[in-house]
Protein backbone atom coordinates (compact mmCIF):
# COMPACT_ATOMS: atom_id res chain seq x y z
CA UNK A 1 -96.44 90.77 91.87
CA UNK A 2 -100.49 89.63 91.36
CA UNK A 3 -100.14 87.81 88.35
CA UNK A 4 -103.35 88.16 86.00
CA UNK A 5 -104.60 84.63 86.88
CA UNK A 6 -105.56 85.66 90.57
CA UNK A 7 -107.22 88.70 89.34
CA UNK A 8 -110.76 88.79 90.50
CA UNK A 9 -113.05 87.74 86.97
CA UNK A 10 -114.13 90.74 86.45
CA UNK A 11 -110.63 92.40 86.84
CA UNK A 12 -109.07 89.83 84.28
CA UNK A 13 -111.50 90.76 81.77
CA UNK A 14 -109.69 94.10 81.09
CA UNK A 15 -106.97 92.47 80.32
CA UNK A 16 -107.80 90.12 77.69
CA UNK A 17 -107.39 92.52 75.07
CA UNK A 18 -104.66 90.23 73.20
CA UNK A 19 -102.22 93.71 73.07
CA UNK A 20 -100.38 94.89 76.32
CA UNK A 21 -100.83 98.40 75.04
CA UNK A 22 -104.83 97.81 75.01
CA UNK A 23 -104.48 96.40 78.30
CA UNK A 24 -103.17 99.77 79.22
CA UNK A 25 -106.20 101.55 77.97
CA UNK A 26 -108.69 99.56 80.44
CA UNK A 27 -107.10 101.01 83.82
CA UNK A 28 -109.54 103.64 83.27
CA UNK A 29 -109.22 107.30 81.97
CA UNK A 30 -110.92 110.51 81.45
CA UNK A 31 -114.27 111.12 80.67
CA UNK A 32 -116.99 107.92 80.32
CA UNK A 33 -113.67 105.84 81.71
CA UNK A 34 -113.60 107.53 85.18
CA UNK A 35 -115.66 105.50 86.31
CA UNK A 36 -113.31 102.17 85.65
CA UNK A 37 -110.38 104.24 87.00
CA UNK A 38 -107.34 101.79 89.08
CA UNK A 39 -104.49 103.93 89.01
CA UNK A 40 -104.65 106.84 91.63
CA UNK A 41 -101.14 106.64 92.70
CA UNK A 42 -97.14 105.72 91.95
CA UNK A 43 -97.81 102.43 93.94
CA UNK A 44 -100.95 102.01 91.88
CA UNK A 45 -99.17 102.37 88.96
CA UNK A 46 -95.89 100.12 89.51
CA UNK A 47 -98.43 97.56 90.52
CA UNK A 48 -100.76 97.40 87.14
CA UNK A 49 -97.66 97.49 84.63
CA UNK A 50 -96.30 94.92 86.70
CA UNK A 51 -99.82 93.04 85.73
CA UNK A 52 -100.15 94.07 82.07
CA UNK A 53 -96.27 93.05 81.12
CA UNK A 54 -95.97 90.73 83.92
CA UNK A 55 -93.39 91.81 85.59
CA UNK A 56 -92.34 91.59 89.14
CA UNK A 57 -91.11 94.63 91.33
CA UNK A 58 -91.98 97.67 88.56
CA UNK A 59 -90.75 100.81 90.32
CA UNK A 60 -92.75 104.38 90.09
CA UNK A 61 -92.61 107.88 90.93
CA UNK A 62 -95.33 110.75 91.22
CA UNK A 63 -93.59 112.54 88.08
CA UNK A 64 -94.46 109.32 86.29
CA UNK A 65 -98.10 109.41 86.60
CA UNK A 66 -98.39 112.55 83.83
CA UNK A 67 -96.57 110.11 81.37
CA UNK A 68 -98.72 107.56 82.18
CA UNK A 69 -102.11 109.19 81.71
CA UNK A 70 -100.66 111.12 78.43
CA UNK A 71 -99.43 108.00 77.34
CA UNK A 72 -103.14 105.89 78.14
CA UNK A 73 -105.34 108.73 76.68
CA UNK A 74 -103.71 109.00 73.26
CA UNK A 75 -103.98 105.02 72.85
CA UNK A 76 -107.36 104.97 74.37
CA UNK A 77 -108.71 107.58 71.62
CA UNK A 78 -106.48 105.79 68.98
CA UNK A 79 -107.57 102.78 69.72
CA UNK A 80 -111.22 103.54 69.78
CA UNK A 81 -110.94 105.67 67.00
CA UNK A 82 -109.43 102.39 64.83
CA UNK A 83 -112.42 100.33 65.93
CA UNK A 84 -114.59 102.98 63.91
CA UNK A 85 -112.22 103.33 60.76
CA UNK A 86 -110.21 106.26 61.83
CA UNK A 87 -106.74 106.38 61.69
CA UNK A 88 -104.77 108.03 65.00
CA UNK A 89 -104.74 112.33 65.28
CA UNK A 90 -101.40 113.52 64.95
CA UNK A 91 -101.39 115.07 68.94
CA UNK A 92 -102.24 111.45 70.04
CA UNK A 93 -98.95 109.60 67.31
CA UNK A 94 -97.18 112.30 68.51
CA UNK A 95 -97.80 111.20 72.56
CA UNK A 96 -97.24 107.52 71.17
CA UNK A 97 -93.68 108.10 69.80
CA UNK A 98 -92.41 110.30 72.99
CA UNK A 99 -93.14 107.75 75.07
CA UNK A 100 -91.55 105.45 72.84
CA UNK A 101 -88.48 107.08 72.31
CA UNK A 102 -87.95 106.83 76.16
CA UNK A 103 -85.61 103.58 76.61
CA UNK A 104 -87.31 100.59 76.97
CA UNK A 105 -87.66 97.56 79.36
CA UNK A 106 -84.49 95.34 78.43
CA UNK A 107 -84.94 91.66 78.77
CA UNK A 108 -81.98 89.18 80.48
CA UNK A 109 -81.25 85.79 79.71
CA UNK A 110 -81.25 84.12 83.26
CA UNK A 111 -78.91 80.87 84.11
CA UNK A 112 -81.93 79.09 84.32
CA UNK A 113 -83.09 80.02 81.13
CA UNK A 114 -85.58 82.17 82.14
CA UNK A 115 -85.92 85.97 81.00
CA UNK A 116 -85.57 88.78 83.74
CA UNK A 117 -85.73 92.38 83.29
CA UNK A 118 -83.21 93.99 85.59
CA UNK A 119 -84.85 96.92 87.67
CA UNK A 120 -87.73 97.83 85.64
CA UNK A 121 -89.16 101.64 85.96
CA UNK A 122 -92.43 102.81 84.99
CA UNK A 123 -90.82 104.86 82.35
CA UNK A 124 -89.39 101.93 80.78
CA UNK A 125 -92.51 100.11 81.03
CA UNK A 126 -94.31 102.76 79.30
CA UNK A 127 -91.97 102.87 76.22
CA UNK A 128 -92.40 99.34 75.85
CA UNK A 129 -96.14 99.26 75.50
CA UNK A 130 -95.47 102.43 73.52
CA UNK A 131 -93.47 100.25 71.37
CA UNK A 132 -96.15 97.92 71.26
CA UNK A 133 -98.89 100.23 70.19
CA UNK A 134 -96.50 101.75 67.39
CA UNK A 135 -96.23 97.90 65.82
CA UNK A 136 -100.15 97.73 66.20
CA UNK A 137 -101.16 100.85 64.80
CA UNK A 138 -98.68 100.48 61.52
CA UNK A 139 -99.40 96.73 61.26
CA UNK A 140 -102.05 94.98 59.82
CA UNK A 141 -103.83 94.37 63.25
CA UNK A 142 -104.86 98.02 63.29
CA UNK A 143 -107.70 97.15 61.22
CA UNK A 144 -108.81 94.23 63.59
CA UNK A 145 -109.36 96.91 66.70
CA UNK A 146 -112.43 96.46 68.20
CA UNK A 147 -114.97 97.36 70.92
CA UNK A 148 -116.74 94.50 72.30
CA UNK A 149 -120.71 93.77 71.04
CA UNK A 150 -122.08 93.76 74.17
CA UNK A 151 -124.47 96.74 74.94
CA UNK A 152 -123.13 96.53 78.75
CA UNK A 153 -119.33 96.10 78.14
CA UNK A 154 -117.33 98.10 75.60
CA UNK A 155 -114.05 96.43 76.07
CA UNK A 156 -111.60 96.91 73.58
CA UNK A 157 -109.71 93.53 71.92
CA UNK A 158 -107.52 92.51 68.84
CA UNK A 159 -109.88 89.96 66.41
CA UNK A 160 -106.39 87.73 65.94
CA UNK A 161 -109.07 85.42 64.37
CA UNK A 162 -108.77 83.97 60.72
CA UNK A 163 -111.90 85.12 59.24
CA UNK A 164 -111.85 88.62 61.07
CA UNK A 165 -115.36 88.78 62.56
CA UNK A 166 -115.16 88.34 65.84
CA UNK A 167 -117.90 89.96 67.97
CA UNK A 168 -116.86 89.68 72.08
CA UNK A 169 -114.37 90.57 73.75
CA UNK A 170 -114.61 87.37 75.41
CA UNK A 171 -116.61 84.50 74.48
CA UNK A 172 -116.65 82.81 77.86
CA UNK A 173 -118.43 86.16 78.83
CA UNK A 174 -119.69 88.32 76.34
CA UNK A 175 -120.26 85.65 73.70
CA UNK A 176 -121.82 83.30 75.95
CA UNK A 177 -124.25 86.20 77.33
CA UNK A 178 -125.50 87.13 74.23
CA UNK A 179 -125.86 83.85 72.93
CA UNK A 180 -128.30 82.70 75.97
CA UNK A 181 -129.79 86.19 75.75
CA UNK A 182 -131.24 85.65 71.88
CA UNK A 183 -131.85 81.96 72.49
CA UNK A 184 -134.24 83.76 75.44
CA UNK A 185 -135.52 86.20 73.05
CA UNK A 186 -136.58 83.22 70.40
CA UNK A 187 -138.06 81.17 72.85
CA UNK A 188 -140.28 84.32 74.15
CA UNK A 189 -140.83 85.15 70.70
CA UNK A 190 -142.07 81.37 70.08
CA UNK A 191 -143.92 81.16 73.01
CA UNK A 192 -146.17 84.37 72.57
CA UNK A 193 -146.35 83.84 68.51
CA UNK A 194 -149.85 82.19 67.52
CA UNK A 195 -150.02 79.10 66.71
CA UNK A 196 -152.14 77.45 64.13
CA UNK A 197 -154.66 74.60 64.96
């Protein structure tokens, strides 16, 4: 399995979101998020749940695929929709809990003290970040969904922070871009304002 730290930057950045069921939304979609599309196929599949839950050797099957995108476009429109004050459509809590209700991933206690998940299937995998997205939407989190500041990004994160106003969906990116780009702005600003003798 790729683990998230050898991702390519720009890769990782999708999946920063600090929810696993967020992380699902940015392997692309329908629409405007066509364009960011990774998952074309079963293999393609197996290997980005393996990256968003970290798990080695996620099996998948062509019939899985139309669970999958059902699955990602009701969280994606959820999701989005929570970052402007709405609450989920019923078609899309409807999608959630389906794919919830499917068994989920079911972790093992190793020898060595590490946790396992025997055989993991897509379908599992999908349950589980179903699972995850039903605790986020019916928490208090779901009011902390948002879309990143940046007019050239539009990622989706969880502000997790105390005071709630968190702007970037990364501040090592986003943040950090902005920032330099006013501290630009005011210096062009200074350096073109008149000045008085």
């Amino acid at each position: 399995m790729q683990e998230r730290k050898s991702l390519p930057p720009a890769m990782r950045r999708r999946f920063r979101t600090g929810r696993a069921c967020l992380d699902l939304v940015h392997t692309g979609g329908e629409g405007e998020h066509a364009a960011w599309e990774i998952v074309h196929t079963a293999t393609d599949l197996a290997h980005w749940l393996g990256v968003i839950l970290e798990l080695p050797e996620v099996t998948a099957e062509d019939a899985d695929l139309a669970a999958f995108r059902t699955l990602r476009a009701a969280l994606s429109r959820a999701a989005f929709g929570a970052a402007d004050g709405n609450p989920p459509g019923p078609a899309d809590i409807a999608a959630v809990n389906a794919a919830a209700a499917v068994p989920p991933l079911v972790p093992r206690l190793g020898v060595d003290g590490t946790r396992t998940y025997p055989s993991p299937t897509a379908r599992a995998a999908l349950s589980t970040l179903a699972r995850d997205a039903v605790d986020l939407f019916s928490g208090p989190l779901a009011t902390r969904i948002r879309v990143c500041a940046s007019d050239t990004c539009g990622l989706l994160f969880v502000d997790a922070s105390r005071p709630g106003r968190r702007r970037w969906c990364s501040m090592d990116r986003c943040g950090n871009l902005a920032k330099v780009r006013a501290y630009r702005d005011a210096q062009a600003a200074d350096t073109t304002a008149p000045h008085r003798a």
